[in-house]
Protein backbone atom coordinates (compact mmCIF):
# COMPACT_ATOMS: atom_id res chain seq x y z
CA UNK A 1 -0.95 3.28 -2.01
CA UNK A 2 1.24 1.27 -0.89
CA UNK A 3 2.23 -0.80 1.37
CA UNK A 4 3.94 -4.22 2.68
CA UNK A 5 4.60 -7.21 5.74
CA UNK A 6 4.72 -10.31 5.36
CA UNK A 7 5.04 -14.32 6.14
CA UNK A 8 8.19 -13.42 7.75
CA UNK A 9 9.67 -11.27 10.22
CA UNK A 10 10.53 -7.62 9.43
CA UNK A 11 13.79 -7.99 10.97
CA UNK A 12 16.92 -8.41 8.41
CA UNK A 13 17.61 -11.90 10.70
CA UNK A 14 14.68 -13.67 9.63
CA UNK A 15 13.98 -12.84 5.46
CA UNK A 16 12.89 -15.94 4.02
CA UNK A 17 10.99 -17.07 6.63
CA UNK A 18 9.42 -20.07 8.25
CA UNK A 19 7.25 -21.38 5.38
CA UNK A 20 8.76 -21.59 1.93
CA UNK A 21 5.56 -21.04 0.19
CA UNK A 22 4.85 -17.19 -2.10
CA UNK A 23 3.66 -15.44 0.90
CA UNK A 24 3.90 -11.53 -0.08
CA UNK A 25 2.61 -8.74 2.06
CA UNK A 26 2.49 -5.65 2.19
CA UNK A 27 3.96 -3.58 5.84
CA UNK A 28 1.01 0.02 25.60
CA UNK A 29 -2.90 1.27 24.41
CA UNK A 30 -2.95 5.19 24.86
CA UNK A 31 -5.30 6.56 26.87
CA UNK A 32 -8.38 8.14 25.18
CA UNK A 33 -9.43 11.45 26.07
CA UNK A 34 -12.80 11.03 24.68
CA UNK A 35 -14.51 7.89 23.32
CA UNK A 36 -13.84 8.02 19.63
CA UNK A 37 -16.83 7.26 16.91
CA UNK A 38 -16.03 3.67 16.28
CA UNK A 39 -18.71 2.34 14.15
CA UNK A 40 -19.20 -1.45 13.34
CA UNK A 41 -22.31 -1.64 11.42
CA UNK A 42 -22.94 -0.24 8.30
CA UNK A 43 -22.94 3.74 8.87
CA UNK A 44 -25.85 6.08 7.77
CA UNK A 45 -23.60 8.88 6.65
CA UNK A 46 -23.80 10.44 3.54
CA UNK A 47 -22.28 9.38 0.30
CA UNK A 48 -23.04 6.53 -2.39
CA UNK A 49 -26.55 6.08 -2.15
CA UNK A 50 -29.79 6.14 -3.91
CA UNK A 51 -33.72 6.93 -3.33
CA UNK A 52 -34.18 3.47 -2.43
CA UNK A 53 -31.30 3.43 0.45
CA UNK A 54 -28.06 2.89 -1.38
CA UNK A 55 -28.40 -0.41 -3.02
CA UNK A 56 -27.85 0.95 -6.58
CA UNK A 57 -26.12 -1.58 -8.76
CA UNK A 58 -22.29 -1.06 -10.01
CA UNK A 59 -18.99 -1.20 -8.53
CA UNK A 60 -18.45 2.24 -8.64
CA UNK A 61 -22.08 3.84 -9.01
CA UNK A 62 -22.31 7.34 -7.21
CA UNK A 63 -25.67 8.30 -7.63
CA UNK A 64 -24.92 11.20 -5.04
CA UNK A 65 -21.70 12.50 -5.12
CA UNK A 66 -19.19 13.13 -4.02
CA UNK A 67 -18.62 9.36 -3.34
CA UNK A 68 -15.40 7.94 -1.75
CA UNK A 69 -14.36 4.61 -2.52
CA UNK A 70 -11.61 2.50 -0.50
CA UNK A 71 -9.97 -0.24 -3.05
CA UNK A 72 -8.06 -2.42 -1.49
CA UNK A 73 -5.57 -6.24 -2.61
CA UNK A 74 -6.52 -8.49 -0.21
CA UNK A 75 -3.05 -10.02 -1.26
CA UNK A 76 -3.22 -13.34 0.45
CA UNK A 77 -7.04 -14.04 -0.91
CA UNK A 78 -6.52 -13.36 -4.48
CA UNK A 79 -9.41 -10.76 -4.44
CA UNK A 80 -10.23 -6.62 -4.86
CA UNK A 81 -12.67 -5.20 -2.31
CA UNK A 82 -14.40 -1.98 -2.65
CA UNK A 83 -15.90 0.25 0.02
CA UNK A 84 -18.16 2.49 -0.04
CA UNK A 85 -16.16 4.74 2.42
CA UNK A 86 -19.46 7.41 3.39
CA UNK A 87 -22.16 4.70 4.28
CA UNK A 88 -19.36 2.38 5.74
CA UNK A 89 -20.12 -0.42 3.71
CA UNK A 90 -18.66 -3.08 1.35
CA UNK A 91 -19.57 -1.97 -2.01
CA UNK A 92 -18.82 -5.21 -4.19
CA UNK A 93 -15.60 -7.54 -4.80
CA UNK A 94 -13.37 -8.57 -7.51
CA UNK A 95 -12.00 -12.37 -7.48
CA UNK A 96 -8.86 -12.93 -8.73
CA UNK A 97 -7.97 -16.23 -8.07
CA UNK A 98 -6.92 -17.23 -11.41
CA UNK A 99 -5.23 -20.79 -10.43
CA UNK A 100 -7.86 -21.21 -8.18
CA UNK A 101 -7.39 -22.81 -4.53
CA UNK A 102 -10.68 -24.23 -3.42
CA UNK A 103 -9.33 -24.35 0.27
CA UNK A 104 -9.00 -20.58 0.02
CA UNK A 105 -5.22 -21.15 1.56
CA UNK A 106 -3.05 -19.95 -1.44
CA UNK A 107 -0.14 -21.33 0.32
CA UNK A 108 0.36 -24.53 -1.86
CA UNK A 109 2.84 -24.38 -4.52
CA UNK A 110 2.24 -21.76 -7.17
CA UNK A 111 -1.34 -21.17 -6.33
CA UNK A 112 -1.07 -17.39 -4.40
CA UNK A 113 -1.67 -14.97 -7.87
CA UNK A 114 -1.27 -12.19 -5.10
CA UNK A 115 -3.14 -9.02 -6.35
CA UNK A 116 -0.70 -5.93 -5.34
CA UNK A 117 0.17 -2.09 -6.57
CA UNK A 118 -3.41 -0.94 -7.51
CA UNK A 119 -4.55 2.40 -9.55
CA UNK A 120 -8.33 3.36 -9.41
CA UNK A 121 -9.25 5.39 -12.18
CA UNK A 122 -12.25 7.63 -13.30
CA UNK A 123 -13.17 4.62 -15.98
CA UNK A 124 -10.53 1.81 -14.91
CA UNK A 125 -8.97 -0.32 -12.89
CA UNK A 126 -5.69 -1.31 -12.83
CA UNK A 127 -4.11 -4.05 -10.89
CA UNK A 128 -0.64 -5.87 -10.50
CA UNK A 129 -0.57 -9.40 -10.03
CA UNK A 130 2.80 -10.58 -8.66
CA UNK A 131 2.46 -14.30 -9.33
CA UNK A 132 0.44 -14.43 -12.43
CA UNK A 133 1.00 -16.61 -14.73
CA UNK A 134 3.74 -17.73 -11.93
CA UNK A 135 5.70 -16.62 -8.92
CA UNK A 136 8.84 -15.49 -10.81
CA UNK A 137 6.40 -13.85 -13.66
CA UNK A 138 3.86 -11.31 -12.62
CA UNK A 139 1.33 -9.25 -14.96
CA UNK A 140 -0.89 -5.94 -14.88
CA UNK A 141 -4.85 -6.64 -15.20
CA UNK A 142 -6.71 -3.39 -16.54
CA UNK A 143 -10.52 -3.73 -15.80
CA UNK A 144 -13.18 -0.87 -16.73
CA UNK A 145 -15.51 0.25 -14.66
CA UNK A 146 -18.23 -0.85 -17.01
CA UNK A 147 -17.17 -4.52 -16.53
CA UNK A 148 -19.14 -4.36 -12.76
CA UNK A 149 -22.12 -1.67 -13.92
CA UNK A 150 -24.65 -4.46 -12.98
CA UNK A 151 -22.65 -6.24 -10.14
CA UNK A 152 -25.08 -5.99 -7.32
CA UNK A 153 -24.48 -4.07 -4.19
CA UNK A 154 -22.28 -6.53 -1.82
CA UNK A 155 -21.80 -8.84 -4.77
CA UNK A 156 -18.88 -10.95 -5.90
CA UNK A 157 -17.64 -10.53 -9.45
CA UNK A 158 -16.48 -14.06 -10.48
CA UNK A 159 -13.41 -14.60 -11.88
CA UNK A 160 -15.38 -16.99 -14.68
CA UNK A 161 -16.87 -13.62 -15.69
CA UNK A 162 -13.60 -12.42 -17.20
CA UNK A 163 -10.97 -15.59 -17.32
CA UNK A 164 -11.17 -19.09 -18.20
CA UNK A 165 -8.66 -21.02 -19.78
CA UNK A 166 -5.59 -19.09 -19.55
CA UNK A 167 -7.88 -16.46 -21.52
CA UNK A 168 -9.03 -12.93 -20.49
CA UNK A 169 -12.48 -11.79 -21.95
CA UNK A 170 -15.35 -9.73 -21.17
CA UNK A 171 -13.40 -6.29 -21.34
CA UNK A 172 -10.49 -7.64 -18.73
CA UNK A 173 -7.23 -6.95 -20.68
CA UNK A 174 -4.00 -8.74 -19.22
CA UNK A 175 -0.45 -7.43 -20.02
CA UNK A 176 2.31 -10.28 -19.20
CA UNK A 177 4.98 -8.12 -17.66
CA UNK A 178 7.78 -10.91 -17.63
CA UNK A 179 9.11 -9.64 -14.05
CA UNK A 180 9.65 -10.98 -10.82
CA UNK A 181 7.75 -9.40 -8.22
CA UNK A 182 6.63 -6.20 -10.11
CA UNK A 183 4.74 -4.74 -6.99
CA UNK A 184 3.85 -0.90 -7.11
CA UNK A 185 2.98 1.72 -9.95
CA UNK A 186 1.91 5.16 -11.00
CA UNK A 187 0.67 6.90 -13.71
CA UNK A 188 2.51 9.52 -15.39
CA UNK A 189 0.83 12.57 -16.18
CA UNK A 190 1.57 11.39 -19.90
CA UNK A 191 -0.56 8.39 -19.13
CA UNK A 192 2.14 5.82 -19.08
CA UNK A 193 2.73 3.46 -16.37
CA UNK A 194 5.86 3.78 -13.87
CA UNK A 195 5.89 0.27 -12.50
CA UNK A 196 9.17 -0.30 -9.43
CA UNK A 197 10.16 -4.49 -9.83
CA UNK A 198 11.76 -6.32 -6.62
CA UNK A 199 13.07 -8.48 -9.21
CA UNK A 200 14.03 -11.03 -6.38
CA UNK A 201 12.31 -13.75 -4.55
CA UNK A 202 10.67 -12.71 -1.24
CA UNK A 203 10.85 -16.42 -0.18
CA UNK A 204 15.02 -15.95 -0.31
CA UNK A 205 17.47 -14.63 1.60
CA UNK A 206 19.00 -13.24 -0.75
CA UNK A 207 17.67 -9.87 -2.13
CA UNK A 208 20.83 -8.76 -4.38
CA UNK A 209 20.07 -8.80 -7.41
CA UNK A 210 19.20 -4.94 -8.67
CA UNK A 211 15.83 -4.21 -9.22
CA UNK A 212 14.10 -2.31 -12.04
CA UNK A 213 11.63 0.14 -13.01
CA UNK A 214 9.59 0.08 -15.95
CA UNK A 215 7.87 2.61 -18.14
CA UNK A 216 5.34 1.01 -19.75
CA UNK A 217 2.54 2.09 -22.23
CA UNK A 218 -0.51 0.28 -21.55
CA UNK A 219 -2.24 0.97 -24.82
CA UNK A 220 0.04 -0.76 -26.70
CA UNK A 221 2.01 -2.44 -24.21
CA UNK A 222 5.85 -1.00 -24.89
CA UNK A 223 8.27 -1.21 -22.39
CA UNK A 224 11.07 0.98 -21.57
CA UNK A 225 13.99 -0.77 -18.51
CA UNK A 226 15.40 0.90 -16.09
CA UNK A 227 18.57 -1.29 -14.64
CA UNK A 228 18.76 -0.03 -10.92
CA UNK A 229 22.18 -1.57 -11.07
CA UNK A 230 23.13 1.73 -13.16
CA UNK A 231 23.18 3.89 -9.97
CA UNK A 232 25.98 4.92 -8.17
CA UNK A 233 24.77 3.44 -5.00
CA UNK A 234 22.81 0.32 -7.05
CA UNK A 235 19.66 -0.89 -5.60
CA UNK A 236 18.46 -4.09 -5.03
CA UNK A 237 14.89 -5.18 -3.42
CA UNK A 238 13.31 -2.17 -4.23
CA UNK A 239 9.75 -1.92 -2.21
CA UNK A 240 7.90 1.12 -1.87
CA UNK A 241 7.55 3.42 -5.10
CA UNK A 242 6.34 7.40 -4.59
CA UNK A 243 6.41 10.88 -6.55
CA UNK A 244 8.35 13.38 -5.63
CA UNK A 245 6.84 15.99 -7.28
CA UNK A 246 3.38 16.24 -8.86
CA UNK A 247 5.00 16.16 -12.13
CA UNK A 248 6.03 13.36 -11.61
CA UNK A 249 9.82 14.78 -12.68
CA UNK A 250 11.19 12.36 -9.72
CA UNK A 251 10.41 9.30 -8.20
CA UNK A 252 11.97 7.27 -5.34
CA UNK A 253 11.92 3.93 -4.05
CA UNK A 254 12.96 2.53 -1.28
CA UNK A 255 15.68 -0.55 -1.48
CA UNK A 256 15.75 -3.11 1.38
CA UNK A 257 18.19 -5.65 -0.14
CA UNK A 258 20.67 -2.82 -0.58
CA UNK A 259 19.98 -1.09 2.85
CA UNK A 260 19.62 2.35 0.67
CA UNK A 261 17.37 4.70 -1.38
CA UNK A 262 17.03 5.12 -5.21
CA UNK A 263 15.75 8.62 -6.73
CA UNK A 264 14.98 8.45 -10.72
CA UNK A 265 14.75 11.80 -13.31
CA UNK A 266 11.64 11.06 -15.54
CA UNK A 267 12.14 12.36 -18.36
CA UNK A 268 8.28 14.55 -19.60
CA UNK A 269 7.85 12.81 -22.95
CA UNK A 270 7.41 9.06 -22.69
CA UNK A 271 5.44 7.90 -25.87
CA UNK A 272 8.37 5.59 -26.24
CA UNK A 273 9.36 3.52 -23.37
CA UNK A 274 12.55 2.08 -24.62
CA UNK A 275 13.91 5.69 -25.73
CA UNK A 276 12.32 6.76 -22.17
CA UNK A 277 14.44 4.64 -20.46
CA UNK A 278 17.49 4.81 -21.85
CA UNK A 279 17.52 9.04 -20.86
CA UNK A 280 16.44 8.03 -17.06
CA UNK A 281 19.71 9.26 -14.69
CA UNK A 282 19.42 8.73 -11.15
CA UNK A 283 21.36 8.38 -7.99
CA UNK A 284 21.51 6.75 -4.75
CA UNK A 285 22.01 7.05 -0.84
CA UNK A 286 23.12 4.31 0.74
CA UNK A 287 21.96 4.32 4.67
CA UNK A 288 24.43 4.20 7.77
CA UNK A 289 25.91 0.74 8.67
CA UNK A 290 26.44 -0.90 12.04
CA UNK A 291 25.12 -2.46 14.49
CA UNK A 292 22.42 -3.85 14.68
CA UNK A 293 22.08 -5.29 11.22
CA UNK A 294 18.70 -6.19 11.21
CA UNK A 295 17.71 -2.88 9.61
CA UNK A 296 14.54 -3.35 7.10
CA UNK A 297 14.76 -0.49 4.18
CA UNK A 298 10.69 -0.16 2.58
CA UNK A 299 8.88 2.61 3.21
CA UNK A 300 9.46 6.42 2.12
CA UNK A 301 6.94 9.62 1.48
CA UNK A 302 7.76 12.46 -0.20
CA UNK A 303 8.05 15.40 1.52
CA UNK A 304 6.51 18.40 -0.87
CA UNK A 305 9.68 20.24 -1.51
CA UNK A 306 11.47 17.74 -3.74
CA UNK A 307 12.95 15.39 -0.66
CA UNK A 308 11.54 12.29 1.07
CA UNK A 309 11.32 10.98 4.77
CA UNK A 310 12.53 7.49 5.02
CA UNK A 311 11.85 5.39 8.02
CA UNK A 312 14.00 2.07 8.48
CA UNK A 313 12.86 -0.82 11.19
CA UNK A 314 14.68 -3.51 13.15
CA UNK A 315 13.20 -6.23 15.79
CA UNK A 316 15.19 -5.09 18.51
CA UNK A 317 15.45 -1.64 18.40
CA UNK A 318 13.69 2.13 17.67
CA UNK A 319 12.90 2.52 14.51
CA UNK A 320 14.90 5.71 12.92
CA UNK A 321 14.25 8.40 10.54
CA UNK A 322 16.04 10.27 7.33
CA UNK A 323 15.50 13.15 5.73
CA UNK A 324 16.83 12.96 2.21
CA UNK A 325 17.34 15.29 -1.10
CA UNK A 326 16.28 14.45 -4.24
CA UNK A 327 19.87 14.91 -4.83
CA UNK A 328 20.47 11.84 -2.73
CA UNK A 329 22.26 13.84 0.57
CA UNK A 330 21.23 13.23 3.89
CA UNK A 331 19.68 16.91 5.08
CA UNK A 332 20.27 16.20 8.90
CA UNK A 333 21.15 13.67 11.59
CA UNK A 334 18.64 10.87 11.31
CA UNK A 335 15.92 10.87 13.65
CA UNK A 336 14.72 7.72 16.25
CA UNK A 337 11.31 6.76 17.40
CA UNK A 338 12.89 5.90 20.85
CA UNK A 339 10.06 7.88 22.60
CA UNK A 340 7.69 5.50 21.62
CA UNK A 341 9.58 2.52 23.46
CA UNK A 342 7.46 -0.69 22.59
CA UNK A 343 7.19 0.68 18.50
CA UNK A 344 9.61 -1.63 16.15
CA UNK A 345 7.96 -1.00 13.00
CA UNK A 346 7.22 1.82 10.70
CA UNK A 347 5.31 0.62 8.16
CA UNK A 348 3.44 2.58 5.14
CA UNK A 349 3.39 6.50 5.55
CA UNK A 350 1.79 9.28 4.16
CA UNK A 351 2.31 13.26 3.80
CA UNK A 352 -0.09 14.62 5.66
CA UNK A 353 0.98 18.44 5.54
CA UNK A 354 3.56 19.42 2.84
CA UNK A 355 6.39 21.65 3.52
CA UNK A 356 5.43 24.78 1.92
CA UNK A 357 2.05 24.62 3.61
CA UNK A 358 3.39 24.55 7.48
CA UNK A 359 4.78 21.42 7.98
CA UNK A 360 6.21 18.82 6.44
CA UNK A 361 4.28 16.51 9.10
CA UNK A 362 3.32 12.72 8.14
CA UNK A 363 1.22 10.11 9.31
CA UNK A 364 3.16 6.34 9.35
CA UNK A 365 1.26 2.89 9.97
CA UNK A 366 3.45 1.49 13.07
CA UNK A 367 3.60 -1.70 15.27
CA UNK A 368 6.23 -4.80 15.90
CA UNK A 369 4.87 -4.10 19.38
CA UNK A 370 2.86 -1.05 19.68
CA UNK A 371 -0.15 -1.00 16.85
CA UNK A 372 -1.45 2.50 16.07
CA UNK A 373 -1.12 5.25 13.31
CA UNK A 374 2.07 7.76 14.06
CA UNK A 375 2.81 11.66 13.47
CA UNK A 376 5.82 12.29 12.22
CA UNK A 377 7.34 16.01 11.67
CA UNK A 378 11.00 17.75 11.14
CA UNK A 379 12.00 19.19 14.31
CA UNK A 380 15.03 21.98 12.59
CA UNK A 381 16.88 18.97 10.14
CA UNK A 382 16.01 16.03 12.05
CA UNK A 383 13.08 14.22 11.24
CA UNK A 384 11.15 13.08 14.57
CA UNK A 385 8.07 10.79 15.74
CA UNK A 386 6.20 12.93 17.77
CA UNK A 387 2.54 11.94 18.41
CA UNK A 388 -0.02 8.80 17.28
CA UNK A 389 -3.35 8.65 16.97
CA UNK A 390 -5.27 7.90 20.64
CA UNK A 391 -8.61 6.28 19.14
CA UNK A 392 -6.98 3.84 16.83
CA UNK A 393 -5.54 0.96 19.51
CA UNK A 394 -8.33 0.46 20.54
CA UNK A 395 -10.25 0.01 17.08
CA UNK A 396 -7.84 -2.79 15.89
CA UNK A 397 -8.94 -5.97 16.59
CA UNK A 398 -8.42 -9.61 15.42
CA UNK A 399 -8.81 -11.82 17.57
CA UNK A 400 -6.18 -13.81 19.58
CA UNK A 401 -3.52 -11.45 18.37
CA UNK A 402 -4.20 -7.86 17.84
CA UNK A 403 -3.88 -6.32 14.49
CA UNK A 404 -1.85 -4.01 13.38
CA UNK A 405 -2.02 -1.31 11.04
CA UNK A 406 -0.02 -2.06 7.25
CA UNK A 407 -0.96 0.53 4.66
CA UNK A 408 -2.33 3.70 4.46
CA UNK A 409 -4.15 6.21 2.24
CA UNK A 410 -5.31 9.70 2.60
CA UNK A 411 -8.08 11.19 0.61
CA UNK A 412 -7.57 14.25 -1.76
CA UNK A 413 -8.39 16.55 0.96
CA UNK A 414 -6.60 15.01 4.06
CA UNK A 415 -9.00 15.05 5.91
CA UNK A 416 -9.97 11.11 6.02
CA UNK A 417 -7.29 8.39 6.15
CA UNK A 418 -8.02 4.55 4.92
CA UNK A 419 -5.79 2.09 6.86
CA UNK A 420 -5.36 -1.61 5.44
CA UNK A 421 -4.46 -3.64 8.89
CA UNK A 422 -3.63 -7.46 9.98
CA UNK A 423 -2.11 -9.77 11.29
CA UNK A 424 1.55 -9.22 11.50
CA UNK A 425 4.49 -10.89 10.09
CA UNK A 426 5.77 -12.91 13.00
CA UNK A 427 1.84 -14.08 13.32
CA UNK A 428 2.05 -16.10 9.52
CA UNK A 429 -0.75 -13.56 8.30
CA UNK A 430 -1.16 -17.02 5.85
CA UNK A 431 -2.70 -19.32 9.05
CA UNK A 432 -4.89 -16.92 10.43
CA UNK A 433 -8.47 -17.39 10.52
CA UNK A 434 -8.52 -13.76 8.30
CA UNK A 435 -9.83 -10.98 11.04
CA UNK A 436 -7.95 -8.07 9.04
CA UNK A 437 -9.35 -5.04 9.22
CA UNK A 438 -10.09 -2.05 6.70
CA UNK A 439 -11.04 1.47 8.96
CA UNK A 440 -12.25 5.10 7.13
CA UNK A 441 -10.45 7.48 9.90
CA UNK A 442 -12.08 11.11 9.80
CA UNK A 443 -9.07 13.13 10.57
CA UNK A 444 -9.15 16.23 13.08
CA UNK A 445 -5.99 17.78 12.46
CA UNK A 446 -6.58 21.05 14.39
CA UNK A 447 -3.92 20.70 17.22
CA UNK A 448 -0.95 19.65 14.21
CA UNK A 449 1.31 21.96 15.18
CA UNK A 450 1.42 20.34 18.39
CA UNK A 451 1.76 16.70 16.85
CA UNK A 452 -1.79 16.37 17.81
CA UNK A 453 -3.82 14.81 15.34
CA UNK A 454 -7.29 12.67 16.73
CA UNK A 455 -9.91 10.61 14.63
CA UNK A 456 -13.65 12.21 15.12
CA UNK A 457 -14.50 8.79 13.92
CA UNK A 458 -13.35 5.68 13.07
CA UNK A 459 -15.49 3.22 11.04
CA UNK A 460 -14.75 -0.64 10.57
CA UNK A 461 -15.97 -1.09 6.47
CA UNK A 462 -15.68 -4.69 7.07
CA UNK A 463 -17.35 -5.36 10.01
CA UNK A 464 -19.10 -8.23 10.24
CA UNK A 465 -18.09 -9.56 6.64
CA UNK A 466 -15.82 -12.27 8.18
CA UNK A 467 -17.05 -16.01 7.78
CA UNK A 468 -14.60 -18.47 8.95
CA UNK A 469 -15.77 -21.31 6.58
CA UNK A 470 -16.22 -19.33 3.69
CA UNK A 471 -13.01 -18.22 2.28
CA UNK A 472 -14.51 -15.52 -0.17
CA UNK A 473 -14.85 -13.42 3.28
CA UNK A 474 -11.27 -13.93 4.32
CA UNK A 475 -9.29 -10.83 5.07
CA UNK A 476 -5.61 -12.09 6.23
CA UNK A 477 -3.44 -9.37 4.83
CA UNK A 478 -5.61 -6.48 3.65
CA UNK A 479 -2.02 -4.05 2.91
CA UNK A 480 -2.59 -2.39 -0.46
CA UNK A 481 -5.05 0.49 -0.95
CA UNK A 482 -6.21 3.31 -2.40
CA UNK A 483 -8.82 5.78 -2.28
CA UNK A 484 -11.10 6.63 -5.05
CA UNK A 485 -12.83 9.71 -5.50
CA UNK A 486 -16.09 10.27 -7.62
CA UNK A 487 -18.33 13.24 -8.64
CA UNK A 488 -16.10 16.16 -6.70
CA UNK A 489 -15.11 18.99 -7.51
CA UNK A 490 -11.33 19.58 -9.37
C-alpha cells in the first residue's frame, strides 16, 4: 500500500501550500533498448473472465482464477476503483462521496471525504476515510464483497446504495475513529487493525504535534492508543506505516514533522486494545540535520531481516538513503541518489528481493524532475539507487505535464508491480483535468544482480476511462493501492 503527494510541494519550504482547502495525497527519458508492451486498450490476457468474454457480474467475481485485482483511493474523487489486472480492464467502482460535491472538485470547504489506507480482503473491504464525518475526524468503512455481487462489469456502485442521511446500510458498516488524519493500516495476524494517525493538519505548517497508532478491533470496535510522544526520539507527522516482520512483531513509520523514524513492539495477543497498548515499547531515530532543511521524512520498506530502508527528499537536492535497525541505529553511512541528477523525489517503495534471499534490492516510485520507477540495493552498509525501469517514462502520460509515478504495489509473487501515478504536487493535482494513470508492470527481474530490472509489459488499466465533463471518470491523484489476489494457490 501506501503511498502519498500532495496540493503542495514536497519540499519542507512549502508545507501548507498554495490553496488552503483538505487537499491530501499520497507521494531525462532513458533510452529503451527494446519497445516495451505498452497496452492501452483493454488486454486479452488471461485472468477474470467468463464463457461469455469476461463480463461476469461482481466486484470481485473470478470465474477463472487466479484473478488479480488492483484497488486503488482515488483520494481527490472520493471513489474506489477496481481493476481487473489480467484482461487490463476496469472492473467496477465504489463512490464515496458522502458530502457530495456535484462539481466533482472536492476542494470547497469540508467537502473532500478523501478515501486513503485501503485493505482488500478474501470477503471485505476495508477503507479509511480521512475527512469523514470532517477534516479533523476521519473513520474506517468495512464493505463485503457481497455488497457488489451484482454490480455490473464497469459499473458504478452508488453511494445511495449504502449511505443516506448520515446513515450506513445495506451491509456498509462505518467505525467513527475520532482522529485527525488516520491514513494507513494493517491487519494483525490476530485480526485486529494497526491503524498509524498524522494527527495534524496537512493544510498547516505546523506538523508537531505527536502522532499515534491505534490497535483497533473492528468487530467490536475497541481501541487501544499508542502516544508517539512516548518515544525517546517522539514522532510527529507520521506518514507511511509497514511490517517489519511477517509477524507483524514490529512495525515502523516514517515521521516527517519530526524529521525521524518510529519502530513499535506489537505485542502477539491483542483481543484487548487498551491493555494492547499500554505494553507497546518502541524507539526512535532521529535523521541527520543541516543544511538544506527542506528534507521531507515519508516513505520506508522493510528490508526482510528486521531493518528498513528509508529514503528522505528535498526540492533542491539528491534524494538520500538510510539503512536502519529495528533497534533504531543507523547500519551505515546514508546513501544519495546523486547519480540520477534530475531525481528529487522518492516516493512509495517496495521490497522487491529480501535479504536472506540475495538481496535486499527495492523498487521506489521517483520524480520532482525525473518520473520513473527506481532500483534500489545495499552496496556493503550503504544503501544505493542503482538502476530504474527503461519502459516506464515513456508510459506516463497526462497531458500538459507529465505524470509521475506515487504509489506502488507488488503482487504476492513479485513478479508484477501496480503503480498509482499523477500529477505532482507543485502541479495542484486538485486543478487538473484528472489524466492520472493506474499501469500493471510485468516485472523481468533476471539481470537483478546487476540493478537491472525491465517491464515485459506495461498495461494502462485506465485507458481511455477519462471524460473531462464527467467527474465520475476523474483520476487526479490515483496514490493508494493494493493488489488483490483471488483463487491461487497458498
Amino acid at each position: 500500500m501506501a503511498q502519498l503527494g500532495s496540493g503542495r510541494s514536497e519540499g519542507r519550504c512549502a508545507r501548507g501550500g498554495a490553496i488552503a482547502a483538505a487537499l491530501v495525497l499520497l507521494g531525462a527519458s532513458a533510452c529503451l533498448p527494446t519497445n516495451p508492451g505498452l497496452t492501452t486498450e483493454g488486454s486479452e490476457s488471461e485472468g477474470e473472465t467468463s464463457d461469455t468474454g469476461g463480463d461476469a457480474s461482481g466486484l470481485f467475481s473470478c470465474s477463472s482464477p487466479p484473478c488479480s485485482f488492483v484497488v486503488v483511493s482515488q483520494t481527490l474523487d472520493d471513489r474506489v476503483d477496481v481493476f481487473d489486472a489480467q484482461r487490463g480492464e476496469l472492473r467496477g467502482r465504489i463512490d464515496l462521496d458522502l458530502k457530495p460535491d456535484p462539481s466533482g472538485q472536492q476542494i470547497t470547504g469540508n467537502l473532500l471525504d478523501e478515501p486513503y489506507g485501503l485493505l482488500a480482503g478474501e470477503d471485505r473491504l476495508r477503507v479509511l476515510v480521512g475527512h469523514y464525518p470532517d477534516t479533523d475526524s476521519g473513520s474506517l468503512l468495512s464493505f463485503p464483497h457481497s455488497m457488489f455481487a451484482a454490480l455490473e462489469a464497469g459499473a458504478t456502485a452508488p453511494v445511495s446504495d449504502f449511505f443516506a442521511d448520515g446513515e450506513f446500510s445495506g451491509g456498509a458498516d462505518h467505525l467513527a475513529l475520532a482522529r485527525e488524519e488516520a491514513l494507513f493500516m494493517l491487519e494483525h495476524p490476530s485480526g485486529a487493525l494497526l491503524i498509524s494517525v498524522f494527527n495534524n493538519s496537512l493544510t498547516s505548517f505546523d506538523w508537531t504535534t505527536p502522532s499515534q497508532l491505534l490497535i483497533l478491533d473492528p468487530e467490536t470496535g475497541a481501541q487501544g492508543v499508542v502516544d508517539l510522544a512516548t518515544l525517546d526520539t517522539p514522532c510527529s507527522g507520521a506518514w507511511s506505516l509497514v511490517a517489519l516482520d511477517d509477524a507483524m512483531g514490529q512495525v515502523a513509520m516514517a515521521c516527517d514533522g519530526s524529521d525521524s523514524v518510529a519502530v513499535l513492539n506489537i505485542p502477539a495477543e491483542l483481543s484487548d486494545p487498551a491493555a494492547a497498548a499500554a505494553a507497546v515499547t518502541g524507539c526512535g531515530y532521529a535523521t541527520p540535520v543541516g543544511a538544506p532543511d527542506t528534507w521531507t521524512t515519508r516513505f520506508l520498506a522493510p528490508d526482510g531481516a528486521g531493518g528498513l530502508l528509508l529514503t528522505q527528499s528535498s526540492p533542491v537536492v539528491a534524494p538520500r538513503l538510510m539503512q536502519i535497525s529495528g533497534s533504531c541505529d543507523l547500519l551505515g553511512p546514508a546513501g544519495s541518489a546523486s547519480s540520477f541528477e534530475e531525481l528529487r523525489a522518492l516516493r512509495e517503495t517496495v521490497l522487491l528481493r529480501a535479504a536472506g534471499e540475495g538481496g535486499p534490492y527495492w523498487l521506489a516510485a521517483g520524480g520532482g524532475g525525473r518520473p520513473g520507477v527506481y532500483v534500489l540495493r545495499t552496496s556493503g552498509v550503504t544503501p544505493e539507487l542503482c538502476g530504474e525501469l527503461p519502459e516506464l517514462p515513456v508510459a506516463l502520460t497526462g497531458g500538459v505535464e507529465a505524470n509521475e509515478p506515487f504509489a506502488l504495489a507488488l503482487d504476492s509473487g513479485r513478479a508484477h508491480l501496480a503503480v498509482g501515478a499523477g500529477p505532482t504536487p507543485d502541479n495542484l493535482p486538485e486543478t487538473r483535468e484528472g489524466r492520472g494513470q493506474v499501469l500493471w508492470v510485468s516485472l523481468n527481474t533476471d539481470g537483478l544482480a546487476g540493478c537491472d530490472v525491465r517491464a515485459s509489459e506495461v498495461v494502462e488499466l485506465n485507458a481511455g476511462l477519462f471524460a473531462p465533463a464527467d467527474p465520475r471518470t476523474w483520476s487526479r491523484a490515483p496514490n493508494t493501492l493494493t493488489v488483490l489476489e483471488v483463487g491461487g494457490s497458498s
